[in-house]
N, C-alpha and C. Protein backbone atom coordinates (compact mmCIF):
# COMPACT_ATOMS: atom_id res chain seq x y z
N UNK A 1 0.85 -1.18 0.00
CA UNK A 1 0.00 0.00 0.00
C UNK A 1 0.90 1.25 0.00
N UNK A 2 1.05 2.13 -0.92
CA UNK A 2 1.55 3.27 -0.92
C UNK A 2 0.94 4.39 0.22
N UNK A 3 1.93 5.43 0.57
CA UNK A 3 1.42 6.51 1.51
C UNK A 3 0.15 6.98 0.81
N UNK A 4 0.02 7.09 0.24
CA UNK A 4 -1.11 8.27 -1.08
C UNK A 4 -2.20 7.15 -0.80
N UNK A 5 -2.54 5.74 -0.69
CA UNK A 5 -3.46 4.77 -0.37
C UNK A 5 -3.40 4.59 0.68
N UNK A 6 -2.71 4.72 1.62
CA UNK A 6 -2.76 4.40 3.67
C UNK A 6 -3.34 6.13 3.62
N UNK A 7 -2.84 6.89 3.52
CA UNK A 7 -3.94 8.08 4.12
C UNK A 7 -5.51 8.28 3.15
N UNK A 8 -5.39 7.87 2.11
CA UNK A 8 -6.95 8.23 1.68
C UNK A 8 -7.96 7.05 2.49
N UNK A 9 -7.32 6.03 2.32
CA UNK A 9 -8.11 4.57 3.69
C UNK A 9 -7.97 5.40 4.92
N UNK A 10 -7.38 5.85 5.57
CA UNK A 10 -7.63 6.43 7.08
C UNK A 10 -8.43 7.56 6.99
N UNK A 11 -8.48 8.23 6.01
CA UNK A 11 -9.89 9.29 5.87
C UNK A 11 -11.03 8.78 5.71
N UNK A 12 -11.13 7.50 4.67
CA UNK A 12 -12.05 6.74 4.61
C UNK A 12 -12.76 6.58 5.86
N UNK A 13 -11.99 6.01 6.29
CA UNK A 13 -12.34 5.91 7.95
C UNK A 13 -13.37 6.58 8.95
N UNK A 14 -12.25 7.45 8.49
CA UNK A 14 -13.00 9.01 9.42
C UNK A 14 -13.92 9.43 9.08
N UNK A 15 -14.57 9.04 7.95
CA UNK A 15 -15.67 9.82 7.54
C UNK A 15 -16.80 8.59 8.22
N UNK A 16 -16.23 7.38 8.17
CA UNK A 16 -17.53 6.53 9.00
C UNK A 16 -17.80 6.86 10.38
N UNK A 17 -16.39 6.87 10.66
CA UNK A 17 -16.15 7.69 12.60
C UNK A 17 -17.33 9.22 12.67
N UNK A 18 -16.87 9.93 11.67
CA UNK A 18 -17.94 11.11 11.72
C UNK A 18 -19.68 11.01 12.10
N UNK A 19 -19.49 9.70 11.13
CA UNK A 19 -21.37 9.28 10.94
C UNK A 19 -21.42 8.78 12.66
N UNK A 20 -20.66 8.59 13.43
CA UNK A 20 -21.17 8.50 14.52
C UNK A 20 -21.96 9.76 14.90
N UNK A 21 -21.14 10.80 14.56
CA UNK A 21 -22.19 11.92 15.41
C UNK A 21 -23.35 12.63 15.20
N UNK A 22 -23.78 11.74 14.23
CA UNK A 22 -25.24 12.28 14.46
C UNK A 22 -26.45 12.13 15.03
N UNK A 23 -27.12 12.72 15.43
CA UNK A 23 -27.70 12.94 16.24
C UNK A 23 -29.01 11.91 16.66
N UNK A 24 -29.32 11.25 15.62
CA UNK A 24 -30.01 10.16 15.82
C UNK A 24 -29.08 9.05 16.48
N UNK A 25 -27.82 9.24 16.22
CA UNK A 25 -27.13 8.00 16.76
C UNK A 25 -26.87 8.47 18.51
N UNK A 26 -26.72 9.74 18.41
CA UNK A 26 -26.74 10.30 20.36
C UNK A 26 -27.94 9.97 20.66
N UNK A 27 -29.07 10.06 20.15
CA UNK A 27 -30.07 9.71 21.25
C UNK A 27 -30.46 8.21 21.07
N UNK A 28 -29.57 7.50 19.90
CA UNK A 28 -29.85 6.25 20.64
C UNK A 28 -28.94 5.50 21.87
N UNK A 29 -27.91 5.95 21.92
CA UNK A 29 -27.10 5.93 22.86
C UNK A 29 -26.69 6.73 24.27
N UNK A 30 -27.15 7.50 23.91
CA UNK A 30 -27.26 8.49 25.01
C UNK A 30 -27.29 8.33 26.77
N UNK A 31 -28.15 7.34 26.67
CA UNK A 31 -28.59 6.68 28.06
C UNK A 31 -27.38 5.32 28.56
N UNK A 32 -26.36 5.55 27.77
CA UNK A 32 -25.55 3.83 27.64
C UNK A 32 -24.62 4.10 28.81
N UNK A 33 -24.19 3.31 29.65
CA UNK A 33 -23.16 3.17 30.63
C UNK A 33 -22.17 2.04 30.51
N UNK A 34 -21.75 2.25 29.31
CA UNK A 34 -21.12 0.58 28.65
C UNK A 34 -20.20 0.12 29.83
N UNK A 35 -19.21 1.06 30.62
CA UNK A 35 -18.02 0.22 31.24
C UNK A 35 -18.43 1.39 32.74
N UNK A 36 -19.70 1.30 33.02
CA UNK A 36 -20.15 1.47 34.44
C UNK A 36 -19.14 1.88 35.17
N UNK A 37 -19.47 3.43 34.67
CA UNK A 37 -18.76 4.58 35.54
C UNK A 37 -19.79 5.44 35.98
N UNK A 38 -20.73 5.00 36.22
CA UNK A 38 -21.82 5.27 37.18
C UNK A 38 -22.33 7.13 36.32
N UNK A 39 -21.99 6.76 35.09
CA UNK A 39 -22.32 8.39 34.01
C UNK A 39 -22.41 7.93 32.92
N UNK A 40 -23.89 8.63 32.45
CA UNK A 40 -24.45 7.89 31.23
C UNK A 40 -23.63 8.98 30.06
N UNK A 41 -23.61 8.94 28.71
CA UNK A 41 -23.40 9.75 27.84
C UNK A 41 -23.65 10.93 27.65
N UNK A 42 -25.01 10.93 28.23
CA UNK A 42 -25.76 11.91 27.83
C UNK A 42 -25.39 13.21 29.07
N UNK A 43 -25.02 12.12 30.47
CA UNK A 43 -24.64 13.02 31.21
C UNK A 43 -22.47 13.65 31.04
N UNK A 44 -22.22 13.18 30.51
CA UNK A 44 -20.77 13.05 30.44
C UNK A 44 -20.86 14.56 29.07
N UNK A 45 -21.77 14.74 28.46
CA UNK A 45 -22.15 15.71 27.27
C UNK A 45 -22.83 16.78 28.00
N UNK A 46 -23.27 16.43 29.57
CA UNK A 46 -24.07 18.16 29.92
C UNK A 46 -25.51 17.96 29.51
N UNK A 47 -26.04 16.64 28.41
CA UNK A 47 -27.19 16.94 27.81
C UNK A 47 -27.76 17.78 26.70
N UNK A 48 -25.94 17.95 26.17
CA UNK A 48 -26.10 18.77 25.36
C UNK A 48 -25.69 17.66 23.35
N UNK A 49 -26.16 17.85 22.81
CA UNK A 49 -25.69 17.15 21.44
C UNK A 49 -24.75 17.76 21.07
N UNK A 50 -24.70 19.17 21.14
CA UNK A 50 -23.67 19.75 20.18
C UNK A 50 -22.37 19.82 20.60
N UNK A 51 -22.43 18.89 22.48
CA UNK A 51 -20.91 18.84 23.01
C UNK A 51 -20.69 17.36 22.21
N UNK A 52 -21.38 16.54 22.18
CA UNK A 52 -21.22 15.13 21.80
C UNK A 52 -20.86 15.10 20.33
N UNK A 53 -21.50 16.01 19.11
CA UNK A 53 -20.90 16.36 17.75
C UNK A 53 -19.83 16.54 17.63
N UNK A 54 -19.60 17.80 18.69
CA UNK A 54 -18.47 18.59 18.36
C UNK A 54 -17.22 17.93 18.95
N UNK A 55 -17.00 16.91 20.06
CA UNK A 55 -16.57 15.94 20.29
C UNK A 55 -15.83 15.15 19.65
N UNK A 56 -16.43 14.46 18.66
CA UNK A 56 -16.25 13.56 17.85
C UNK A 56 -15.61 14.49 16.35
N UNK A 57 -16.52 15.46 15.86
CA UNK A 57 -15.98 15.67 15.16
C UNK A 57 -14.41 16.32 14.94
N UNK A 58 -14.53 17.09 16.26
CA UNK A 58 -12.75 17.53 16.70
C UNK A 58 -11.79 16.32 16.70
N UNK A 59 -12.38 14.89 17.19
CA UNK A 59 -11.35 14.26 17.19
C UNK A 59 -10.79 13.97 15.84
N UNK A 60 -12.10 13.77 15.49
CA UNK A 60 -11.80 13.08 13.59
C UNK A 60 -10.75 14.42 13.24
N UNK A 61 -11.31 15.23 13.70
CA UNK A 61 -10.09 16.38 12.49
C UNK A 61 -8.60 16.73 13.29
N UNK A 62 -8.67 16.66 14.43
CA UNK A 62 -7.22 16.49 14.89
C UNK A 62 -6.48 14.68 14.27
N UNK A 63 -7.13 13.80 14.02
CA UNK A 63 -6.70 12.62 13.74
C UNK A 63 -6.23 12.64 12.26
N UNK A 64 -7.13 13.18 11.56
CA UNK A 64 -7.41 13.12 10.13
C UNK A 64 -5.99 14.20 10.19
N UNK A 65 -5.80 15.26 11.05
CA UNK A 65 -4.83 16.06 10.46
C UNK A 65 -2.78 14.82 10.67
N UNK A 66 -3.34 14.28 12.28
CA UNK A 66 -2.06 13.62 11.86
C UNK A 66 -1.92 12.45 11.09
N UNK A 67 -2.79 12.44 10.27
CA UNK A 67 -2.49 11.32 9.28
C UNK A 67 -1.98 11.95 8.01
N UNK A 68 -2.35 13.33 8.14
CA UNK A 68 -2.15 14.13 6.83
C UNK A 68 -0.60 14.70 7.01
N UNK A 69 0.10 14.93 8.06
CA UNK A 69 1.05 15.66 8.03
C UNK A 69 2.16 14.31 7.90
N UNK A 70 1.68 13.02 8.35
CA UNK A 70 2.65 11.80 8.49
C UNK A 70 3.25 12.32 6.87
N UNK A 71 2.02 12.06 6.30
CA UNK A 71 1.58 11.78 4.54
C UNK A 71 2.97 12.74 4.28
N UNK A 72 2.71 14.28 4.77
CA UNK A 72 3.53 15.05 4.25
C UNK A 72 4.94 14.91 4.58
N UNK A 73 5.43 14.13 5.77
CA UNK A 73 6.53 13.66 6.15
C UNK A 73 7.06 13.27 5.04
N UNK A 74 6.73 12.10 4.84
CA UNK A 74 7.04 11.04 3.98
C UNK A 74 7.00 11.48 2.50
N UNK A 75 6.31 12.25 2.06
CA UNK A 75 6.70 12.79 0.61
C UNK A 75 7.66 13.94 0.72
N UNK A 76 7.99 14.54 1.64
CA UNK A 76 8.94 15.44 1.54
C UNK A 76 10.19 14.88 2.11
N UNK A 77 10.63 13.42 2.49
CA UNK A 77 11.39 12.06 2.77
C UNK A 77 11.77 12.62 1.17
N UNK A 78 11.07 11.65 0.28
CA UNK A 78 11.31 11.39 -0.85
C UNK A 78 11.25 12.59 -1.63
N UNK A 79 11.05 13.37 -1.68
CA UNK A 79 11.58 14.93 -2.50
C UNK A 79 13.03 15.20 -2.26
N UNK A 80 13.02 15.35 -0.91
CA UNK A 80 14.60 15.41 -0.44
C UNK A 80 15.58 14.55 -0.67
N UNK A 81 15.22 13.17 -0.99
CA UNK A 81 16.18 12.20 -1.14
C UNK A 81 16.40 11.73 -2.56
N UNK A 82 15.44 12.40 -3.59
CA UNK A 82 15.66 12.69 -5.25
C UNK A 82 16.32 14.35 -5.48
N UNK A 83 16.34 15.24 -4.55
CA UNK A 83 16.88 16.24 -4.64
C UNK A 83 17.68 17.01 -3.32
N UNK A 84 18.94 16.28 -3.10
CA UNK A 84 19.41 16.49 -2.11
C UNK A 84 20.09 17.81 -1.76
N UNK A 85 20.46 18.19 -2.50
CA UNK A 85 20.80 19.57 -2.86
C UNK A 85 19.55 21.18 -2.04
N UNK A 86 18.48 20.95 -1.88
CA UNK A 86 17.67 21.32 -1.50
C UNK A 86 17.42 20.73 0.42
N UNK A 87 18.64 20.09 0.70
CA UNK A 87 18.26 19.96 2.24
C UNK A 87 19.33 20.69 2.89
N UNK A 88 19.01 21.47 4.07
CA UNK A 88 19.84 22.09 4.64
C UNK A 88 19.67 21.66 5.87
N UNK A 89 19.58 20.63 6.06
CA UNK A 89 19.59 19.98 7.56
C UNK A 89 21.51 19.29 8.11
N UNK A 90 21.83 20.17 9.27
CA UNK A 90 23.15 19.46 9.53
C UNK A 90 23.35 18.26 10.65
N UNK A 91 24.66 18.26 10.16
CA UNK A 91 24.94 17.08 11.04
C UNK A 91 25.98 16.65 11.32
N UNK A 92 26.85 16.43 12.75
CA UNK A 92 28.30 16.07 12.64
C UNK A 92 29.03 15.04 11.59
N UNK A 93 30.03 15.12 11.65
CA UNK A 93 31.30 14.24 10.66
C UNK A 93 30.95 12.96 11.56
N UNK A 94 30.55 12.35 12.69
CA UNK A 94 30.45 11.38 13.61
C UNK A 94 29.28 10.63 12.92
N UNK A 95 28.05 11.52 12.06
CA UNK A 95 26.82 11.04 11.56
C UNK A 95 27.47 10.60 10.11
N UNK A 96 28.36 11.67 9.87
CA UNK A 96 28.38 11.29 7.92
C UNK A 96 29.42 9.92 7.96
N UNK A 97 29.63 9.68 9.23
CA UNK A 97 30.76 8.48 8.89
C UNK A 97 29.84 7.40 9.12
N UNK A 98 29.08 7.41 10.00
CA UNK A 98 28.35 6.22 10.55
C UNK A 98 27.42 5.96 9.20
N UNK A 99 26.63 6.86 8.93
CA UNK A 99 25.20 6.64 7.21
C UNK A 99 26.17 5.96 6.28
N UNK A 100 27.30 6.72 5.96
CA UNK A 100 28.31 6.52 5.13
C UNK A 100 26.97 6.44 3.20
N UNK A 101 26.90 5.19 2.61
CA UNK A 101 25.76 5.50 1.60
C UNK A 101 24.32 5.52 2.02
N UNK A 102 23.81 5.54 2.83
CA UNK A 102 22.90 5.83 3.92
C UNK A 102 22.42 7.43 4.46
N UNK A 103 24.06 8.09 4.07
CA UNK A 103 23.37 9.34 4.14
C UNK A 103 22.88 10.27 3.75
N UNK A 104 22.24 9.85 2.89
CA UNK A 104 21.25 11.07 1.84
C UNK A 104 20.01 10.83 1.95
N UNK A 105 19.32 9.27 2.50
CA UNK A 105 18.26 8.79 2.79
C UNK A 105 18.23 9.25 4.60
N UNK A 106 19.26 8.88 4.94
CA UNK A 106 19.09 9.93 6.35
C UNK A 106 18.82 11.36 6.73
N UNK A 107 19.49 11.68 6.15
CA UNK A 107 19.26 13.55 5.80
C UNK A 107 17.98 13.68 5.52
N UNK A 108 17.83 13.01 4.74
CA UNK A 108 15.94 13.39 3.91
C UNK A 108 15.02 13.22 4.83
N UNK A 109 15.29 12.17 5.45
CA UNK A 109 14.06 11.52 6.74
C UNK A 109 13.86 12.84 7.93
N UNK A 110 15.77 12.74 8.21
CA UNK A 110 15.49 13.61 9.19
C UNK A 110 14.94 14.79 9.10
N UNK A 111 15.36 15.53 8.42
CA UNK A 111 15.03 17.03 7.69
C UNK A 111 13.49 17.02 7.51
N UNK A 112 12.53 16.11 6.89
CA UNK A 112 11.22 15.99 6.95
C UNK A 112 10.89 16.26 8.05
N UNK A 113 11.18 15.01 9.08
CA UNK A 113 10.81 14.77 10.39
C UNK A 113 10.70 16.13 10.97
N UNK A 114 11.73 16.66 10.77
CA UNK A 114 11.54 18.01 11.77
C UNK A 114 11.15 19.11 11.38
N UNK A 115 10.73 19.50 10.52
CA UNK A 115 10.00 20.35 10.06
C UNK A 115 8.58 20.54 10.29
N UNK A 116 8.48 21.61 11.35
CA UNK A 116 6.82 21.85 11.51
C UNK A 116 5.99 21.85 10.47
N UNK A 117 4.64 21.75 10.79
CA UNK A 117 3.91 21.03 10.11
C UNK A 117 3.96 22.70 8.46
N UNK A 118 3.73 23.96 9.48
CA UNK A 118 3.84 25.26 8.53
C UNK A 118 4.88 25.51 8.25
N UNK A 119 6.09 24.45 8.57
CA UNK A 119 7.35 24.79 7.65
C UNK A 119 7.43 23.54 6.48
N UNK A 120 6.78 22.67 6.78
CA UNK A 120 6.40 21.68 5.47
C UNK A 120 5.75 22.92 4.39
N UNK A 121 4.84 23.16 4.68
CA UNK A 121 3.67 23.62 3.77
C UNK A 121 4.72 24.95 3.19
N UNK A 122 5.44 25.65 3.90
CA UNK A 122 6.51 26.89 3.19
C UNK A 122 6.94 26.05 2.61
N UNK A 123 7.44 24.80 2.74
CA UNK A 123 8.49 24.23 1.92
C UNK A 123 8.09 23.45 0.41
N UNK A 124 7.39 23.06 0.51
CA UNK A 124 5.88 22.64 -0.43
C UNK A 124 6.07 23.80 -1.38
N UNK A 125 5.48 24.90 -0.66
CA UNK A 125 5.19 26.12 -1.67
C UNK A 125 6.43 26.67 -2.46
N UNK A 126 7.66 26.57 -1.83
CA UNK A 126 8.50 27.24 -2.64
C UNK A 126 9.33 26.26 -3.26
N UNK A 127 9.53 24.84 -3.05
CA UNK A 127 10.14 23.48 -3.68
C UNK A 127 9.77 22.81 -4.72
N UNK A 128 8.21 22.84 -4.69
CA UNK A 128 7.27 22.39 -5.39
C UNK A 128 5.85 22.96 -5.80
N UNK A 129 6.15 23.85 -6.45
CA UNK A 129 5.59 24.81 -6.75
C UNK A 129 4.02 24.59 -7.83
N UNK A 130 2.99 25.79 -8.14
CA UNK A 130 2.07 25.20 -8.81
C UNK A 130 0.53 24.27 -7.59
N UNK A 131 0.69 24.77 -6.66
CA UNK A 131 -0.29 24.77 -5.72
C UNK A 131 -1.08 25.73 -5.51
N UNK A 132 -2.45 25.93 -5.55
CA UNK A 132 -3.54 26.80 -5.45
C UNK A 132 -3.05 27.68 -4.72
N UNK A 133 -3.22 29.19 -4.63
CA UNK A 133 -2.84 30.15 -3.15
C UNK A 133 -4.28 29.53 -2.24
N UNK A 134 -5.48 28.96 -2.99
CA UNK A 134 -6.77 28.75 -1.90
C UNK A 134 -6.27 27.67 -0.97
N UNK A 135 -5.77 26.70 -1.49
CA UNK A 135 -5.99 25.60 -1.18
C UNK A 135 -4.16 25.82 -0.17
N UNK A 136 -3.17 26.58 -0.28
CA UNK A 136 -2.35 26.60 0.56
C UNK A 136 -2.54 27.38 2.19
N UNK A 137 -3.59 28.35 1.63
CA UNK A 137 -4.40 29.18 2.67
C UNK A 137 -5.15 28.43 2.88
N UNK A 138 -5.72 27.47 2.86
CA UNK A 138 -7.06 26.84 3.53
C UNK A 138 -5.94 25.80 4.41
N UNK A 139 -5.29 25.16 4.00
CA UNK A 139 -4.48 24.38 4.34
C UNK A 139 -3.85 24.91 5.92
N UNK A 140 -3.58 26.42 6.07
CA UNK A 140 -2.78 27.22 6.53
C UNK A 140 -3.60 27.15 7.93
N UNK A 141 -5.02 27.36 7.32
CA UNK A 141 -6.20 27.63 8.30
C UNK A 141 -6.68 26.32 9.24
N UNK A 142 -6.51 25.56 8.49
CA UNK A 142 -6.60 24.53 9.36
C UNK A 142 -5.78 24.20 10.60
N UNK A 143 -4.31 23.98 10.19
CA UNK A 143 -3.27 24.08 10.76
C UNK A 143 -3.49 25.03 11.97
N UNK A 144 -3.99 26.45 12.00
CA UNK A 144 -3.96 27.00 13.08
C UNK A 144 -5.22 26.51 14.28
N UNK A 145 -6.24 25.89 13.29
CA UNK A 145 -7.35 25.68 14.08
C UNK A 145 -6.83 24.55 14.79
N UNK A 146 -5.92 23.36 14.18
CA UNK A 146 -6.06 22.66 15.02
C UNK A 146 -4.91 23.02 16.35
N UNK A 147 -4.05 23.73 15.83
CA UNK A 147 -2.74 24.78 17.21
C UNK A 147 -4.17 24.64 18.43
N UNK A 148 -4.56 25.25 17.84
CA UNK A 148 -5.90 26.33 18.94
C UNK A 148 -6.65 25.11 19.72
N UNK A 149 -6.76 24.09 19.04
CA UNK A 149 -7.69 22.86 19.53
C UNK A 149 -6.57 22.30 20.47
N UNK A 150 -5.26 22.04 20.14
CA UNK A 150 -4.25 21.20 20.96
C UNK A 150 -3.46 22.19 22.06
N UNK A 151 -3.44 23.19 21.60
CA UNK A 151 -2.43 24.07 22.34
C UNK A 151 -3.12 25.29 23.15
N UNK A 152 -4.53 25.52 22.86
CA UNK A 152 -5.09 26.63 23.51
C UNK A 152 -6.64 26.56 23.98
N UNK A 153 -6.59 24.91 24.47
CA UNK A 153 -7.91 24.88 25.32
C UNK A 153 -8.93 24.56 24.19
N UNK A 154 -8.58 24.60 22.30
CA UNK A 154 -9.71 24.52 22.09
C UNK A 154 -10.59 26.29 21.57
N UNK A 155 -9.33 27.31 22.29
CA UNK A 155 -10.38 28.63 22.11
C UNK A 155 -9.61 29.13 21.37
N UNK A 156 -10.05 29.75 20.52
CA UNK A 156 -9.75 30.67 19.24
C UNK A 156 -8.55 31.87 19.39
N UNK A 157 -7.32 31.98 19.26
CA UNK A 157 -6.54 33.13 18.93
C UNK A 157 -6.05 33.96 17.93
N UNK A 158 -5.65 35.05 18.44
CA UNK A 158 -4.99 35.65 16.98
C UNK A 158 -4.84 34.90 15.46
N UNK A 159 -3.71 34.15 15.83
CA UNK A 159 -3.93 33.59 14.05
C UNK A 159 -5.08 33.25 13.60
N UNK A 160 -6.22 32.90 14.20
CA UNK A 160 -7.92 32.56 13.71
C UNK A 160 -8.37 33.96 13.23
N UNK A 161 -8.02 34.64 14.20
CA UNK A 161 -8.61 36.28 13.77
C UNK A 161 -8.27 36.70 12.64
N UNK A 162 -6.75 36.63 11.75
CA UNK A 162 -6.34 36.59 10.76
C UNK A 162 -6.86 35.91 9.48
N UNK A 163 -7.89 35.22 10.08
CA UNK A 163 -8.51 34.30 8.66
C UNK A 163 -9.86 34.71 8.74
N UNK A 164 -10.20 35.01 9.67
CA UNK A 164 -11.60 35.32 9.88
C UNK A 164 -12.72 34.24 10.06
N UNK A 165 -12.24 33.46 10.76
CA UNK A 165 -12.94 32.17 10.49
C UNK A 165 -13.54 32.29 12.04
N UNK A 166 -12.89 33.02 12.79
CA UNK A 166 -13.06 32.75 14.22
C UNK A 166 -13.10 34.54 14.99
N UNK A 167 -13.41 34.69 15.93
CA UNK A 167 -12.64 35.48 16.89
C UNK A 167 -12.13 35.57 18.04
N UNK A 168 -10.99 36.01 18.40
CA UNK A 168 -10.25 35.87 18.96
C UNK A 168 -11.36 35.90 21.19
N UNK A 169 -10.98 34.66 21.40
CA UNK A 169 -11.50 34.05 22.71
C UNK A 169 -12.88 33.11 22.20
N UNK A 170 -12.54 33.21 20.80
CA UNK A 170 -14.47 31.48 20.84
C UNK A 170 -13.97 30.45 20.91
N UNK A 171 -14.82 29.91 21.58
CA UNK A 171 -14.59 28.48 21.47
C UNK A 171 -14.67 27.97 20.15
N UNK A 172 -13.60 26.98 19.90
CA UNK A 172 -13.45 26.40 18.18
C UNK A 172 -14.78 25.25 18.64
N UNK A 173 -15.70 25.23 18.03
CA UNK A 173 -17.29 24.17 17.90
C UNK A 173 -17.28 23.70 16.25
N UNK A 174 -16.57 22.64 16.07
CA UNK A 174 -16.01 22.23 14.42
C UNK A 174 -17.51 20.88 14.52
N UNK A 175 -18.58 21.07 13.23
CA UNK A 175 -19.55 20.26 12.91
C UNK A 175 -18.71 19.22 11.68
N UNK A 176 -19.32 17.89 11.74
CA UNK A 176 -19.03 16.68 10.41
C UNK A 176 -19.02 17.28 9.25
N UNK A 177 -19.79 18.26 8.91
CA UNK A 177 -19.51 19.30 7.38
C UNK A 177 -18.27 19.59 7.60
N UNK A 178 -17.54 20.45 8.06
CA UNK A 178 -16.76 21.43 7.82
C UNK A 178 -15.54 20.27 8.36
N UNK A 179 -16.12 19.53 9.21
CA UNK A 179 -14.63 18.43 8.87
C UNK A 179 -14.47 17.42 7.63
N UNK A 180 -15.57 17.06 7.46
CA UNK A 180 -15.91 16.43 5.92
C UNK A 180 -15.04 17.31 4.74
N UNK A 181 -15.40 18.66 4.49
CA UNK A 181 -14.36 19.78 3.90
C UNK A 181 -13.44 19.61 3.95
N UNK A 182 -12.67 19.64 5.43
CA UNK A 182 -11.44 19.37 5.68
C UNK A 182 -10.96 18.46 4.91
N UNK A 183 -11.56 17.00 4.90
CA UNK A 183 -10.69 16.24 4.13
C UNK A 183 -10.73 16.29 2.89
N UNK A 184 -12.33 16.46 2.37
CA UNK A 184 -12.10 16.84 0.69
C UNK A 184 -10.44 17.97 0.66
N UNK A 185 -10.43 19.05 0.91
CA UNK A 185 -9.26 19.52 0.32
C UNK A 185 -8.14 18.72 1.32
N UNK A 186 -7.75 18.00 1.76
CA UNK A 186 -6.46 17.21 2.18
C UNK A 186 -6.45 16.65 0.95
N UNK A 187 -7.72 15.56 0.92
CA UNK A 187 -7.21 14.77 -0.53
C UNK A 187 -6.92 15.43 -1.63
N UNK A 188 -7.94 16.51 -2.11
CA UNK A 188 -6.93 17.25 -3.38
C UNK A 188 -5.42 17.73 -3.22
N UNK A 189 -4.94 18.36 -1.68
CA UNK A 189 -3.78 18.66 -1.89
C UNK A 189 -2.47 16.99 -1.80
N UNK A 190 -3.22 16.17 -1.07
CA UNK A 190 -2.38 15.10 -1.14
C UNK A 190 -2.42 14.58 -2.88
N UNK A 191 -3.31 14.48 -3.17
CA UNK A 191 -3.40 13.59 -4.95
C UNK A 191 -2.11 14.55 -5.65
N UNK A 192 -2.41 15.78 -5.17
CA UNK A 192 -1.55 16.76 -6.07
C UNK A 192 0.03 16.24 -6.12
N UNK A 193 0.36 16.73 -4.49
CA UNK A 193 1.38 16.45 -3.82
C UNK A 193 2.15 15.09 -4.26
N UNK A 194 1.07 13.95 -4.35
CA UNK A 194 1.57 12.48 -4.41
C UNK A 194 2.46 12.45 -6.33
N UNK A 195 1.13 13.10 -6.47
CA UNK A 195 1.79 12.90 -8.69
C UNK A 195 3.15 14.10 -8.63
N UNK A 196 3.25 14.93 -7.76
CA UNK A 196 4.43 15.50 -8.22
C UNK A 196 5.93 15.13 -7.74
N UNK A 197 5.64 14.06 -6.67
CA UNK A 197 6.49 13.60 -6.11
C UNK A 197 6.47 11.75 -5.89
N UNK A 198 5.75 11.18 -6.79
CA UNK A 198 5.88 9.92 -6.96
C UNK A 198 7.04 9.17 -7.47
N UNK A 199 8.17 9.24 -7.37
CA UNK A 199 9.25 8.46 -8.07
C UNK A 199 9.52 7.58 -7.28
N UNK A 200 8.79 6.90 -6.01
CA UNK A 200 9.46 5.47 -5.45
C UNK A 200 9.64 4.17 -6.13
């Protein structure tokens, strides 16, 4: 199974994971105490659906995102290791002796590896060029939403304010549409991504 087929199957996925949250499926479950912690669903949600949606659907899109950035690991692995010349990642004389022909496939890995997820996407844009400005800005936007989901409680900051998607102190409340979205444009930018960098 190629990367470009392991992440479109794990979106696959996610989009069945999504169909959990709807709302016919909370109130059939709602009342369930599967592993009797003495708190039904419905109470663990407040009684509210749109904590139990929004729940699920945050997870799917924080999940869906690290399946997407693995994706981008790994093709920018193999960009770097057909064009080595383009990595500026260092490393002692102690490393270049040990890789010895090993080290250009090392360099590449590593250099991926560490590159934040918005220094992939700079690197994308100016390496491999011929990517939508929408679809690098939507891309961009996500990325901060999910910062905000992992790193800030979930509540909306500055960089959200910058897109206008949010304002600055809301709570991020992400519905199965707009994560559904989400992955439609992952997969267009991954299909893209995959044909311009397929030489394995």
């Amino acid at each position: 199974m190629t990367d470009y087929d392991y992440l479109i199957n794990q979106l696959n996925l996610l989009v069945g994971f999504l169909d959990v949250s709807d709302e016919e499926v909370y109130d059939q479950i709602k009342t369930h105490d599967r592993f009797n912690i003495g708190i039904t669903i419905e109470q663990l949600y407040k009684g509210q659906y749109e904590n139990y949606s929004s729940h699920i659907s945050t997870s799917a899109f924080i999940l869906g995102f690290a399946h997407f950035e693995d994706f981008l690991t790994k093709r920018l692995a193999v960009f770097l290791k057909q064009y080595p010349y383009k990595n500026d990642f260092k490393v002692p004389m102690r490393v270049i002796k040990e890789k010895g022909e090993e080290l250009n496939s090392h360099l590449a890995s590593e250099q991926a590896r560490r590159l934040a997820f918005s220094d992939k996407i700079k690197f994308i844009e100016k390496d491999i060029p011929d990517f939508t400005t929408e679809l690098i800005s939507a891309l961009r936007n996500a990325n901060d939403i999910r910062n905000c989901l992992m790193h800030n409680n979930g509540i909306a900051d500055k960089r959200l304010k910058l897109s206008n998607s949010y304002n600055i102190g809301d709570k991020i409340i992400l519905n199965s549409g707009e994560v559904n979205g989400f992955g439609l444009m992952v997969r267009r930018f991954a299909k893209e991504l995959w044909d311009k960098t397929n030489w394995d």
